[in-house]
N, C-alpha and C. Protein backbone atom coordinates (compact mmCIF):
# COMPACT_ATOMS: atom_id res chain seq x y z
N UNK A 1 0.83 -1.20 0.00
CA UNK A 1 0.00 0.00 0.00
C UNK A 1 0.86 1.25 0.00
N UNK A 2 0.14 2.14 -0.94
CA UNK A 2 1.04 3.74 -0.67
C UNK A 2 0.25 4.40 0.17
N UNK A 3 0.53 5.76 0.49
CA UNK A 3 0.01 6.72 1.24
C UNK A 3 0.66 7.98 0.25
N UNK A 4 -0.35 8.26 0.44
CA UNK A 4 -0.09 10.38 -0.28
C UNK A 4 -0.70 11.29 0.30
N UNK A 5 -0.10 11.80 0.52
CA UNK A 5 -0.27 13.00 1.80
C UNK A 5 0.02 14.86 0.99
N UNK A 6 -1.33 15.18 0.61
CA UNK A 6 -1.61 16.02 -0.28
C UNK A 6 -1.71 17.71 0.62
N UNK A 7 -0.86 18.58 0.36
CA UNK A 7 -0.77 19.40 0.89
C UNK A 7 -0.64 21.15 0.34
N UNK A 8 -0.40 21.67 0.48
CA UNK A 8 -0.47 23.32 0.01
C UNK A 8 1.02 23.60 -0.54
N UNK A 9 1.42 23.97 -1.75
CA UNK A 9 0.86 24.33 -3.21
C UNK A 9 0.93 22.67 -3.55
N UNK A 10 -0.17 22.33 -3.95
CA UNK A 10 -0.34 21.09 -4.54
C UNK A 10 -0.37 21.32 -6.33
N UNK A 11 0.46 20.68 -6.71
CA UNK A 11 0.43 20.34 -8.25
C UNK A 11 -1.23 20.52 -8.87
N UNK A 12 -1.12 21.55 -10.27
CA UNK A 12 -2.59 21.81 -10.63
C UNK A 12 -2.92 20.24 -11.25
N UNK A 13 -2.71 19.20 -11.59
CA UNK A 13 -2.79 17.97 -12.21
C UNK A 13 -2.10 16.92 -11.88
N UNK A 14 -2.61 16.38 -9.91
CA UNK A 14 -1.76 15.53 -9.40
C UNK A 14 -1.90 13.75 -10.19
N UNK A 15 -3.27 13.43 -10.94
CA UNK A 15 -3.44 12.19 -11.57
C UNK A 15 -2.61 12.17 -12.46
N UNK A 16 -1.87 13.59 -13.18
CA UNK A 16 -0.49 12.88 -14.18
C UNK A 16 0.85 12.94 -13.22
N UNK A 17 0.67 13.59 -12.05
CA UNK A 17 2.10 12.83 -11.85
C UNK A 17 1.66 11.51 -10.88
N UNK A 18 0.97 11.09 -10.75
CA UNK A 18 1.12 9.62 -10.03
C UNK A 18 -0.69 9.31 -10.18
N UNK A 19 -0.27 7.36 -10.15
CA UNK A 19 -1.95 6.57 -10.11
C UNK A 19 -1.97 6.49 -8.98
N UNK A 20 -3.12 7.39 -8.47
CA UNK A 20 -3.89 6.18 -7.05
C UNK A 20 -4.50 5.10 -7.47
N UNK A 21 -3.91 4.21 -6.54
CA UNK A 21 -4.98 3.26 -6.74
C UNK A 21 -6.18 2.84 -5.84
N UNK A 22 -7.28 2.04 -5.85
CA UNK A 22 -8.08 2.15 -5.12
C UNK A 22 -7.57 1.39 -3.06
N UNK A 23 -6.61 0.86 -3.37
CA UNK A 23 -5.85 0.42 -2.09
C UNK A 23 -5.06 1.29 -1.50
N UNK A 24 -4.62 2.45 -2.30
CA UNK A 24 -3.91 3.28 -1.72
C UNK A 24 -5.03 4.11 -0.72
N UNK A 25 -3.83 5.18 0.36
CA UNK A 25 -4.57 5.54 1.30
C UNK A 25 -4.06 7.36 0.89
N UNK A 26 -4.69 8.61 0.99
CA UNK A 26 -4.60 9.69 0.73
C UNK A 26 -5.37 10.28 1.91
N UNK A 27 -4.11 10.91 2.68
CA UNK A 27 -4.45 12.46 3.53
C UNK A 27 -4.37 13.26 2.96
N UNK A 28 -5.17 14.70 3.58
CA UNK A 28 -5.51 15.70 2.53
C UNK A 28 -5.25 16.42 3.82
N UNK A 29 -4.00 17.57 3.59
CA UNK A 29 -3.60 18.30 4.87
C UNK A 29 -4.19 20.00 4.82
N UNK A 30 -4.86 20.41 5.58
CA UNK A 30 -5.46 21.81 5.67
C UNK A 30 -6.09 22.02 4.16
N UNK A 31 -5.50 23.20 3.64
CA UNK A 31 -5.57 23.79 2.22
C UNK A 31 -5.43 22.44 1.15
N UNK A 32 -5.41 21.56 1.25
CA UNK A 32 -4.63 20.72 0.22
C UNK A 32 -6.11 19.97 0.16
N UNK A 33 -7.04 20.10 0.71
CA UNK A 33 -8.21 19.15 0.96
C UNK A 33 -9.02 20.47 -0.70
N UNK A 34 -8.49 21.36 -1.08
CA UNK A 34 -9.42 22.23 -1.41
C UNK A 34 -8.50 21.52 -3.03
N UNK A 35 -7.68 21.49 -2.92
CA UNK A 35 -6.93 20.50 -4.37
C UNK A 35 -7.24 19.22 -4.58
N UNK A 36 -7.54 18.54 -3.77
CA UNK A 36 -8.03 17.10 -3.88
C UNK A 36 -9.46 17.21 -4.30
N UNK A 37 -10.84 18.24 -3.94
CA UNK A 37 -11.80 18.30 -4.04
C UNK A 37 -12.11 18.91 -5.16
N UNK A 38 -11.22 19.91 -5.68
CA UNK A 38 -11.56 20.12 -7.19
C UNK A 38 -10.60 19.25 -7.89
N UNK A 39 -9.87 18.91 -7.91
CA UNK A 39 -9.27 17.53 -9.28
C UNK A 39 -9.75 16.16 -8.72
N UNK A 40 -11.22 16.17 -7.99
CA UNK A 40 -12.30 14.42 -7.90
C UNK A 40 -11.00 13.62 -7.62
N UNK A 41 -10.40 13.99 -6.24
CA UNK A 41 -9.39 12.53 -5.81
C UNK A 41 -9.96 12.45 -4.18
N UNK A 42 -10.43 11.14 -4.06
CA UNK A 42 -10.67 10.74 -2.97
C UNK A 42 -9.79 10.31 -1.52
N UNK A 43 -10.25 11.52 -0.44
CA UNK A 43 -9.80 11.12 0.44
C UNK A 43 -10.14 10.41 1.70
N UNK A 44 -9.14 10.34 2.21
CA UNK A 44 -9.69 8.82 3.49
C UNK A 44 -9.41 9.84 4.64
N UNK A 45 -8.25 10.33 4.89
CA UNK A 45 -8.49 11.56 6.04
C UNK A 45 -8.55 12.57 5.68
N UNK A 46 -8.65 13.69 6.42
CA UNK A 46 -8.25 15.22 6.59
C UNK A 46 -7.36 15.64 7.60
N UNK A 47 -6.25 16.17 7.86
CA UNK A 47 -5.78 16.68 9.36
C UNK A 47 -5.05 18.10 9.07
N UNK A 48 -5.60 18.65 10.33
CA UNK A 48 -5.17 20.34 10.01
C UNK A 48 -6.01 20.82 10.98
N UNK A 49 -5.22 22.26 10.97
CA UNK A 49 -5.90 23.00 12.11
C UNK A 49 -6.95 23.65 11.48
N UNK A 50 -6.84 23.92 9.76
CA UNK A 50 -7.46 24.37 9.39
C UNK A 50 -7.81 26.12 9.15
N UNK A 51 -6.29 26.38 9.49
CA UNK A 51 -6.56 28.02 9.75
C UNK A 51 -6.66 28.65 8.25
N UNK A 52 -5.84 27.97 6.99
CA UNK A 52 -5.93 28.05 6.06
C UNK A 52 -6.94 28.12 5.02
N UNK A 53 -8.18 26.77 5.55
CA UNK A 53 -9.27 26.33 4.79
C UNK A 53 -10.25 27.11 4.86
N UNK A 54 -10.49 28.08 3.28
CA UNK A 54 -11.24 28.97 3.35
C UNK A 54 -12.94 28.14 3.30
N UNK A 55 -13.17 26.93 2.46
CA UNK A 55 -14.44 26.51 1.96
C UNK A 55 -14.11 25.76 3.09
N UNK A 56 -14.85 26.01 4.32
CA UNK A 56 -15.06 25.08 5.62
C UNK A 56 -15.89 23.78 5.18
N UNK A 57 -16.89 24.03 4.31
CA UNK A 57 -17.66 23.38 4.21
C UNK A 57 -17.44 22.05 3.32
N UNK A 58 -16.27 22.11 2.69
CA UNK A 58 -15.63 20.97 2.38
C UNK A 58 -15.62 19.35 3.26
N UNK A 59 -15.29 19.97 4.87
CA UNK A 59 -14.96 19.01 5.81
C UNK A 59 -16.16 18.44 6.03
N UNK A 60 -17.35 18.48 5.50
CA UNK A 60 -18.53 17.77 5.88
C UNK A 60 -18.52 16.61 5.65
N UNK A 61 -19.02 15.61 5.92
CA UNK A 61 -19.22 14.04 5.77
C UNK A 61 -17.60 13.36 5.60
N UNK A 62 -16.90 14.30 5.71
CA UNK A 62 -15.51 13.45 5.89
C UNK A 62 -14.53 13.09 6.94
N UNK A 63 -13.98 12.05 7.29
CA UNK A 63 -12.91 11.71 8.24
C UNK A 63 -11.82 12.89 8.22
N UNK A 64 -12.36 13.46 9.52
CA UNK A 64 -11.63 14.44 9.94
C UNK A 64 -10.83 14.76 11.65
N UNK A 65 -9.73 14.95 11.47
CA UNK A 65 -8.78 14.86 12.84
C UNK A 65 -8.43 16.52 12.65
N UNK A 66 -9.11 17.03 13.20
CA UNK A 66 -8.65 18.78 13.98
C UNK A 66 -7.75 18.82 14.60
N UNK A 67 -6.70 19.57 14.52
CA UNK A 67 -5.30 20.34 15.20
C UNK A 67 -5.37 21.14 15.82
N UNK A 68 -4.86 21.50 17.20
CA UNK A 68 -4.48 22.75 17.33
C UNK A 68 -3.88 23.64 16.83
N UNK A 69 -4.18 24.92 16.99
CA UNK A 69 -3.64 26.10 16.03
C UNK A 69 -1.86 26.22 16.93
N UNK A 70 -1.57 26.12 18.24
CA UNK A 70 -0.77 26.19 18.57
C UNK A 70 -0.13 24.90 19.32
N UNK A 71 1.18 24.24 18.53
CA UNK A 71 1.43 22.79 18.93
C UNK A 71 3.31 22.89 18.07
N UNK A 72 3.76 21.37 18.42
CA UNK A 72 5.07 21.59 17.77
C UNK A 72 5.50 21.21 16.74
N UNK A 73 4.37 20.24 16.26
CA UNK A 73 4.71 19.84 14.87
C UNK A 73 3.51 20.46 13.91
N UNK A 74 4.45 20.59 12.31
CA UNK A 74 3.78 21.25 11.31
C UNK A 74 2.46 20.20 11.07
N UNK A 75 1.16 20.71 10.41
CA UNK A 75 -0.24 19.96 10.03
C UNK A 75 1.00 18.61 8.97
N UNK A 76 1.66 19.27 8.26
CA UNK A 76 2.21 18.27 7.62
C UNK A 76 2.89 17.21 8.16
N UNK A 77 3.72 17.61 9.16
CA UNK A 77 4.45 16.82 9.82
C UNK A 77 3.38 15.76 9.96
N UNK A 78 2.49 16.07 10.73
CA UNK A 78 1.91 15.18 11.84
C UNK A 78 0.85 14.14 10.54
N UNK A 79 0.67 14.71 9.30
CA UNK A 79 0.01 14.21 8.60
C UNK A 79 0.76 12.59 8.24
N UNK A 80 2.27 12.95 8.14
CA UNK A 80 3.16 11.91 7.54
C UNK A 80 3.82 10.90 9.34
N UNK A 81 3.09 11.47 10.05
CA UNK A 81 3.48 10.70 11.18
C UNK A 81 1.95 9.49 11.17
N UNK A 82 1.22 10.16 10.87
CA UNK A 82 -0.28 9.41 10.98
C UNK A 82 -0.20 8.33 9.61
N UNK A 83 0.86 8.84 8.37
CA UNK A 83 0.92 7.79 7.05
C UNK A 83 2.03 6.66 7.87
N UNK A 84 2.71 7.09 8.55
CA UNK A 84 3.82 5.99 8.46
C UNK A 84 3.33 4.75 9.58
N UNK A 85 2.11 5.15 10.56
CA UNK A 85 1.83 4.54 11.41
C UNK A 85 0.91 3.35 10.65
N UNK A 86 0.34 3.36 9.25
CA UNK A 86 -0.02 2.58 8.84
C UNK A 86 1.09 1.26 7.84
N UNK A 87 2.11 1.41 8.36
CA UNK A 87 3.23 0.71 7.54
C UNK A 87 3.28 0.43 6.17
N UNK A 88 3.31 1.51 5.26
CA UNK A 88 2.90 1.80 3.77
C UNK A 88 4.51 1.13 3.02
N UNK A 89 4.02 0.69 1.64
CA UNK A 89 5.11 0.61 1.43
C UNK A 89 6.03 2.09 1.13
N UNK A 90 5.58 2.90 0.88
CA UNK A 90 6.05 4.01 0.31
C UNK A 90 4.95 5.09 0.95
N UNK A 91 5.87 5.91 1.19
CA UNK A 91 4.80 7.58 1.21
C UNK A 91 5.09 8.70 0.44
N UNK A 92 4.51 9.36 0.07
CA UNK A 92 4.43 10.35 -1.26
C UNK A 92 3.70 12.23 -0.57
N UNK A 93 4.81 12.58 -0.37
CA UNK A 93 4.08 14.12 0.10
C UNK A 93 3.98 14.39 -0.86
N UNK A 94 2.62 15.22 -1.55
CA UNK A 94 2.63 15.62 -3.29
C UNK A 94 2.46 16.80 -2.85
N UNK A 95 3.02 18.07 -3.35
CA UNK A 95 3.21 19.10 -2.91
C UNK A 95 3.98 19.40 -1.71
N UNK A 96 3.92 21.09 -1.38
CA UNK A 96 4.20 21.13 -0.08
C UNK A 96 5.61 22.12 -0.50
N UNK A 97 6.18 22.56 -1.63
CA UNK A 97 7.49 22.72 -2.11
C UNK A 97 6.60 24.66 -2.93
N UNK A 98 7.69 25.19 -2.50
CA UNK A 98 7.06 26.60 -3.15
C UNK A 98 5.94 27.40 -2.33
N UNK A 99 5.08 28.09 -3.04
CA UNK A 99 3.87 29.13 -2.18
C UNK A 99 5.07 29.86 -1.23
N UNK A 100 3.95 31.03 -0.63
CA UNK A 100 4.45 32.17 -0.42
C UNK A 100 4.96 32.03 1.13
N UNK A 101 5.04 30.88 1.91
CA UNK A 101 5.66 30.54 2.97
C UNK A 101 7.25 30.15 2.72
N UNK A 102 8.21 30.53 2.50
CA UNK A 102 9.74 29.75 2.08
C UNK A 102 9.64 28.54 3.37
N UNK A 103 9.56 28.81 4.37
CA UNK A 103 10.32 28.37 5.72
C UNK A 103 9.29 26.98 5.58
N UNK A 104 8.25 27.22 4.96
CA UNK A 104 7.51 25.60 4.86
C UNK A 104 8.32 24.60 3.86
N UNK A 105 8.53 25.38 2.73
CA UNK A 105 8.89 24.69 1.76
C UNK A 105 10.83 23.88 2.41
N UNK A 106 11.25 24.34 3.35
CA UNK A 106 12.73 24.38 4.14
C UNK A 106 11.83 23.37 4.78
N UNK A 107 11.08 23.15 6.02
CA UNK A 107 11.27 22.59 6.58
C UNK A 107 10.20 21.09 6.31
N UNK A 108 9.76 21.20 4.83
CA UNK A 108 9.05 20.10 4.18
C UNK A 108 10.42 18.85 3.86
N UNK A 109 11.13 19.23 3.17
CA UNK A 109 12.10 19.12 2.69
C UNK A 109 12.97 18.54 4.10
N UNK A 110 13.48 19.36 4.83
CA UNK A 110 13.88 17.98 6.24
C UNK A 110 12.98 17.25 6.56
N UNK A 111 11.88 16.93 6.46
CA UNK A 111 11.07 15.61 6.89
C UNK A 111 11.59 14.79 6.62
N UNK A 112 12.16 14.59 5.06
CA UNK A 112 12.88 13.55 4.41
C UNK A 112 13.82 12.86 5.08
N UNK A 113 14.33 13.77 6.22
CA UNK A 113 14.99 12.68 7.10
C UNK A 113 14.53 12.42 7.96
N UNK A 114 13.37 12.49 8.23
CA UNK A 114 12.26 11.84 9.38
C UNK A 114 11.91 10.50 8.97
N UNK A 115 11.83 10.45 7.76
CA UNK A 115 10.63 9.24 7.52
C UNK A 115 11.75 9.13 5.91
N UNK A 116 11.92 7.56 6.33
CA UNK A 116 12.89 6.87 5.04
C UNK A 116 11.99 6.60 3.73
N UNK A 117 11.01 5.97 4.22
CA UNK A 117 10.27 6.21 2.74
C UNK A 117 9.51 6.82 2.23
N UNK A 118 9.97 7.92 2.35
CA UNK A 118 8.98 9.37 2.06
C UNK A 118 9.93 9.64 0.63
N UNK A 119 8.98 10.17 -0.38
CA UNK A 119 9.79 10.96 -0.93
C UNK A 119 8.53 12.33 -1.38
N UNK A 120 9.46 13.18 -2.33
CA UNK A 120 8.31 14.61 -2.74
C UNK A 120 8.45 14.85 -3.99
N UNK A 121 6.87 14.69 -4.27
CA UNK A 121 6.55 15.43 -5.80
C UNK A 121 5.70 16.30 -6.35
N UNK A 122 6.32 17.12 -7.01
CA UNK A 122 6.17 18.31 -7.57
C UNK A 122 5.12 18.33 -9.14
N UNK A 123 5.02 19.16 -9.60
CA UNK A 123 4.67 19.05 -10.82
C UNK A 123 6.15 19.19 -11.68
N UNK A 124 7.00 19.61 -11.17
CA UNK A 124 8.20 19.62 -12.15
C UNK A 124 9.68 18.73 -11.04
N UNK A 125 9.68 18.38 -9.94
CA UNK A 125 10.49 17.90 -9.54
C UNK A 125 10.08 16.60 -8.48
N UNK A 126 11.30 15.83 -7.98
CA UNK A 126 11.19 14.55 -7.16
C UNK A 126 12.36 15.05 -6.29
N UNK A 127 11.25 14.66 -5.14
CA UNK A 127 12.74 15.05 -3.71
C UNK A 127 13.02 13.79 -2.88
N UNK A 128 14.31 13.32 -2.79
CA UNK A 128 14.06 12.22 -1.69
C UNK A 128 15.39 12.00 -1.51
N UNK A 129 15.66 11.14 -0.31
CA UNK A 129 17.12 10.58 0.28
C UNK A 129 17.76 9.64 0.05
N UNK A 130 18.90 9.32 -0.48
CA UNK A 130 19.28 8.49 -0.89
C UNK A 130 20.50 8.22 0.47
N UNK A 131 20.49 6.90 0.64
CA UNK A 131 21.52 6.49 1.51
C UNK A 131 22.89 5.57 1.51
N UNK A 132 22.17 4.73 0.46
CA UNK A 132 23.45 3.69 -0.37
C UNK A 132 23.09 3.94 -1.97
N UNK A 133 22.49 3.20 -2.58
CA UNK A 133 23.14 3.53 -3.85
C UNK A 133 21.61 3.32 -4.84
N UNK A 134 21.58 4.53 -6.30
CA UNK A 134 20.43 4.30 -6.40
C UNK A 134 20.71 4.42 -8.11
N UNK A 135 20.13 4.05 -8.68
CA UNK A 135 19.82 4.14 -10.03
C UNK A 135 18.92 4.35 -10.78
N UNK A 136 19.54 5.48 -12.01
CA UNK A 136 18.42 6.64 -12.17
C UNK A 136 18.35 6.68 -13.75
N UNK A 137 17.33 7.10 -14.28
CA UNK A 137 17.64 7.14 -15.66
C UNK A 137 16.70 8.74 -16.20
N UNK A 138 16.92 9.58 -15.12
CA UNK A 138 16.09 10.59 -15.06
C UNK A 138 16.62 11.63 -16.43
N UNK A 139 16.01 11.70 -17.24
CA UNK A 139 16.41 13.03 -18.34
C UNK A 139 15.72 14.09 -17.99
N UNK A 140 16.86 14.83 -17.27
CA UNK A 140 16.82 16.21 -16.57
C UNK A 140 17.82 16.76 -15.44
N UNK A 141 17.12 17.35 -14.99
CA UNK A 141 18.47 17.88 -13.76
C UNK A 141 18.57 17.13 -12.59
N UNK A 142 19.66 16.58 -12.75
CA UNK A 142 20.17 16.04 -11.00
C UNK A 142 20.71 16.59 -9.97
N UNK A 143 20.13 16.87 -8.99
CA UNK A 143 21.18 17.83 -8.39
C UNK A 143 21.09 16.56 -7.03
N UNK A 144 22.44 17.29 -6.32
CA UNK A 144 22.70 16.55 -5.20
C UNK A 144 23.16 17.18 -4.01
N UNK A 145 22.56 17.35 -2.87
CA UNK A 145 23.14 17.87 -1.63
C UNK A 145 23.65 17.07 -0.15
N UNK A 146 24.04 17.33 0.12
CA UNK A 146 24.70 16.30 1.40
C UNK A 146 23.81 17.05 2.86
N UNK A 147 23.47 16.06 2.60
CA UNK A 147 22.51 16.26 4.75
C UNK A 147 23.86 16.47 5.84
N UNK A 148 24.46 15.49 5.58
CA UNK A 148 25.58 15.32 6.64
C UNK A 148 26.74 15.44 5.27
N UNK A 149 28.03 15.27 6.26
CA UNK A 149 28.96 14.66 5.71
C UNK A 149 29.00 14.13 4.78
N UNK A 150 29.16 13.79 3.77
CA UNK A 150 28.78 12.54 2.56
C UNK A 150 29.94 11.91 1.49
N UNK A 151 30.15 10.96 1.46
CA UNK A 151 31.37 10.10 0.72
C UNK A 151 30.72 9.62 -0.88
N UNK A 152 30.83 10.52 -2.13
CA UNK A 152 29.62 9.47 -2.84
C UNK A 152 30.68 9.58 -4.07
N UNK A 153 30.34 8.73 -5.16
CA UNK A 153 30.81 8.05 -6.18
C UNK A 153 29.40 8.35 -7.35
N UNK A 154 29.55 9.29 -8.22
CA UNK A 154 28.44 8.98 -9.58
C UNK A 154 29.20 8.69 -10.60
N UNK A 155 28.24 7.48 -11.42
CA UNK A 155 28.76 7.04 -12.55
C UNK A 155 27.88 7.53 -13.70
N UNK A 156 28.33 7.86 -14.91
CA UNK A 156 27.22 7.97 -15.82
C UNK A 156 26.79 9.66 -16.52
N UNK A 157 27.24 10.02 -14.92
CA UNK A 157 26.72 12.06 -15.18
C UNK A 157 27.99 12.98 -16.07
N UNK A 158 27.13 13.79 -16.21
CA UNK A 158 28.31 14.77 -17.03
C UNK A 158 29.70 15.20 -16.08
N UNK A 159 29.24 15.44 -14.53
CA UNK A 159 30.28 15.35 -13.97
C UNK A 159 30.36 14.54 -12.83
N UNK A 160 31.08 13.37 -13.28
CA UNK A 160 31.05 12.27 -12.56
C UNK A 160 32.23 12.29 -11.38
N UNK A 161 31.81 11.52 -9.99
CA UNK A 161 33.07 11.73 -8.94
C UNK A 161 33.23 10.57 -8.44
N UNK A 162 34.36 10.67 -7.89
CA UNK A 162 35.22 9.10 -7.32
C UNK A 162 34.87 9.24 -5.98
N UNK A 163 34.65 8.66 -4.99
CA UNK A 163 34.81 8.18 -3.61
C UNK A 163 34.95 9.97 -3.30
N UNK A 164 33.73 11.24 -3.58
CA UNK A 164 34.35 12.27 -3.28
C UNK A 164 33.82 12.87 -1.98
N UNK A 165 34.27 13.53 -1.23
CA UNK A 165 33.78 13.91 0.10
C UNK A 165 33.03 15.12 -0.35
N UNK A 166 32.13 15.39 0.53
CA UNK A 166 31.16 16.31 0.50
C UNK A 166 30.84 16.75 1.49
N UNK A 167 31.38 17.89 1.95
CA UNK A 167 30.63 18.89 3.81
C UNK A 167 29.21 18.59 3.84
N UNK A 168 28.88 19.38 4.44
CA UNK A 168 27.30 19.63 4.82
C UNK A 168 27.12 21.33 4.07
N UNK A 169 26.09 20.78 3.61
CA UNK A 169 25.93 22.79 3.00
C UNK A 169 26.36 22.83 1.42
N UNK A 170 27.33 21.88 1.16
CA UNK A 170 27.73 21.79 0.06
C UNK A 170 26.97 21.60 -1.32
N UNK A 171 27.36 22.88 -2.21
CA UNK A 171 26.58 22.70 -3.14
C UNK A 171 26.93 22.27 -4.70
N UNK A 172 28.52 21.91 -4.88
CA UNK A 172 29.04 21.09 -5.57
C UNK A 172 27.89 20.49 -6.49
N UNK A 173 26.98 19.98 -5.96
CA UNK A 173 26.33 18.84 -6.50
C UNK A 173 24.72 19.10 -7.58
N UNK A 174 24.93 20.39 -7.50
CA UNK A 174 23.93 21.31 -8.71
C UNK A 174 24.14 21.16 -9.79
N UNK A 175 22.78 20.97 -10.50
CA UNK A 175 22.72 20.93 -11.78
C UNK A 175 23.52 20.07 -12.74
N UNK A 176 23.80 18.92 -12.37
CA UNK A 176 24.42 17.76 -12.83
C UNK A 176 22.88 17.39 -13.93
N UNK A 177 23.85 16.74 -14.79
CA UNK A 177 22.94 15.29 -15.92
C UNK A 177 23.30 14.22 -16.37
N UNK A 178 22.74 13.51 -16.94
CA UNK A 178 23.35 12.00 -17.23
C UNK A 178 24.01 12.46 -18.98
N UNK A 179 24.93 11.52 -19.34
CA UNK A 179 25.05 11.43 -20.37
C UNK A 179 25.26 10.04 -21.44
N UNK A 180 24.66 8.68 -19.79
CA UNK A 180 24.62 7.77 -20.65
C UNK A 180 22.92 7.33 -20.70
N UNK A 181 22.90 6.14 -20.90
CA UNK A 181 20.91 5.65 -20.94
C UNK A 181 20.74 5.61 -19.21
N UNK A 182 21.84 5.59 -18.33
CA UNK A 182 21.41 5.51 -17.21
C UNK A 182 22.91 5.82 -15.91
N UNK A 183 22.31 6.50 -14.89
CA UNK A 183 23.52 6.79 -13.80
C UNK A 183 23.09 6.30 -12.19
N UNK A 184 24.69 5.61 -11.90
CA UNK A 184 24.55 5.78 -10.83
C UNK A 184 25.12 6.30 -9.47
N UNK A 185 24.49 6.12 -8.23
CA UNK A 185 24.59 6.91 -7.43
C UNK A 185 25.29 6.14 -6.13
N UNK A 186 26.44 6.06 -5.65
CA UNK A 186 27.05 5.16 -4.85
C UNK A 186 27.09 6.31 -3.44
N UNK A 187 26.34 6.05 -2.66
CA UNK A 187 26.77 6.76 -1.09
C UNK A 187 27.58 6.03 -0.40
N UNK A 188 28.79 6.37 -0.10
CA UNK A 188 29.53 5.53 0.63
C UNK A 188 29.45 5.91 2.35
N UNK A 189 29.18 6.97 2.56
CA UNK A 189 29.05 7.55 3.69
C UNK A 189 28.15 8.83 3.80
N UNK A 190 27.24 8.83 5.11
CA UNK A 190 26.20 9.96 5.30
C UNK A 190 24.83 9.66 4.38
N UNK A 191 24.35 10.70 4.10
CA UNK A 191 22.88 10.56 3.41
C UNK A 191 22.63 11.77 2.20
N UNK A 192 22.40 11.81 1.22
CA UNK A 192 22.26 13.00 0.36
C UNK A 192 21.01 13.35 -0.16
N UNK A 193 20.66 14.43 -0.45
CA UNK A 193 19.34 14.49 -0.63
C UNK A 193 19.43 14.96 -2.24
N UNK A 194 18.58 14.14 -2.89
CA UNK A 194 19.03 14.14 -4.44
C UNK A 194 17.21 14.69 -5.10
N UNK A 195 17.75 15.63 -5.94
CA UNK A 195 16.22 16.60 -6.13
C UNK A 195 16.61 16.34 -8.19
N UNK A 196 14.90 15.59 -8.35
CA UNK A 196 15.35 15.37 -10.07
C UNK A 196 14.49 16.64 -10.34
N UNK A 197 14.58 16.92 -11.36
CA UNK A 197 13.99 18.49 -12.15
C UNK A 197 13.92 18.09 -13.61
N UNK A 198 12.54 18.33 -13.64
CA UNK A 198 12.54 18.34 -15.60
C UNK A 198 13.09 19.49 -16.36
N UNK A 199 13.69 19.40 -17.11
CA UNK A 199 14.41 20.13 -17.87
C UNK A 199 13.45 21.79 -18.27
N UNK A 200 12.22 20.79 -18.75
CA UNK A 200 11.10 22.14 -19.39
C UNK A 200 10.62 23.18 -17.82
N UNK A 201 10.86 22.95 -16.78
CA UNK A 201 10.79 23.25 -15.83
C UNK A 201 11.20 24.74 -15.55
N UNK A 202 12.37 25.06 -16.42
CA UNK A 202 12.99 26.46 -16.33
C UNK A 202 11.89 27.66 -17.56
N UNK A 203 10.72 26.79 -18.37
CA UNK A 203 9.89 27.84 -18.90
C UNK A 203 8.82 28.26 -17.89
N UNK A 204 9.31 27.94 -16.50
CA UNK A 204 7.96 28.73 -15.72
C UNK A 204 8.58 30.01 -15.16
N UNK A 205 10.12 30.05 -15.56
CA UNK A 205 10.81 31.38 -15.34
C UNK A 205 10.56 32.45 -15.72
């Protein structure tokens, strides 16, 4: 089973970037319940404080868990604490990246090291952690950042590295691409957080 955990700026056309299927399970966090209800995708919860949700009247006849307005974890957080408690194979924050909050879109983005099988999608990008070694055949932008410390090896990219060390903060790892049918990604040490980007992505500039 997946879980997708649908949140604020949600992709205007989340059925082309991923199938629900009817086994899968979908939270719909605050504002994000108002994206699921106009693109007809069915949800199983709601959780949020709700300070956001202008059409209240949405929450009617649906499985709904109310938040406090003042607490320590984000509506999102707690949304992907409530997905992982169902032991999914995978969880999928769809959205949640961009809108006029930065510090959400920052601290969406560290969840990823909360929860291992989380990853995030965008209408133009995929966010997630890689820890040992992964293989990609993405045509577009790879970029790569180091959480911690990081020891990694890519094969395949335009600029490919040996056993290379990587600080924390380090941004070395921008705007990389493949230049064979496929690359890979060897972590030898630490965790990196590897963000794919479609190429056509830079005409929303």
């Amino acid at each position: 089973m997946k879980v997708y955990v649908i949140t604020y700026p949600a992709p205007k056309d989340i059925k082309k970037i991923v199938k629900i299927d009817q086994n899968d399970y979908v939270i719909a966090v605050d504002q994000g319940l108002y994206f699921t209800n106009k693109q007809r995708i069915k949800v199983d919860l709601v959780v949020g404080d709700f300070d956001s949700l202008r059409m209240k009247s949405l929450l009617h006849g649906l499985n709904v868990e109310k938040l406090e307005v003042e607490k320590d974890l984000t509506d999102t957080h707690y949304a992907l604490i409530k997905a992982q408690e169902m032991n999914p194979d995978e969880i999928y924050l769809i959205g949640g990246i961009g809108g006029e909050r930065p510090e959400h879109t920052y601290a969406n983005i560290m969840l990823l090291n909360h929860f291992n099988n989380l990853k995030i999608l965008t209408e133009n990008s995929t966010f997630e952690v890689v820890t040992k070694y992964k293989k990609t055949t993405w045509d577009g932008f790879l970029n790569i950042f180091p959480f911690n410390k990081s020891i990694i090896t890519l094969k395949g990219f335009k600029y490919d590295l040996k056993e290379h060390e990587l600080e924390k903060f380090n941004t070395l790892g921008i705007s990389n691409y493949l230049t064979k049918d496929f690359g890979e990604i060897y972590v030898h040490e630490g965790q990196i957080l590897l963000i794919q980007t479609k190429k056509n992505a830079l005409k929303a500039f």
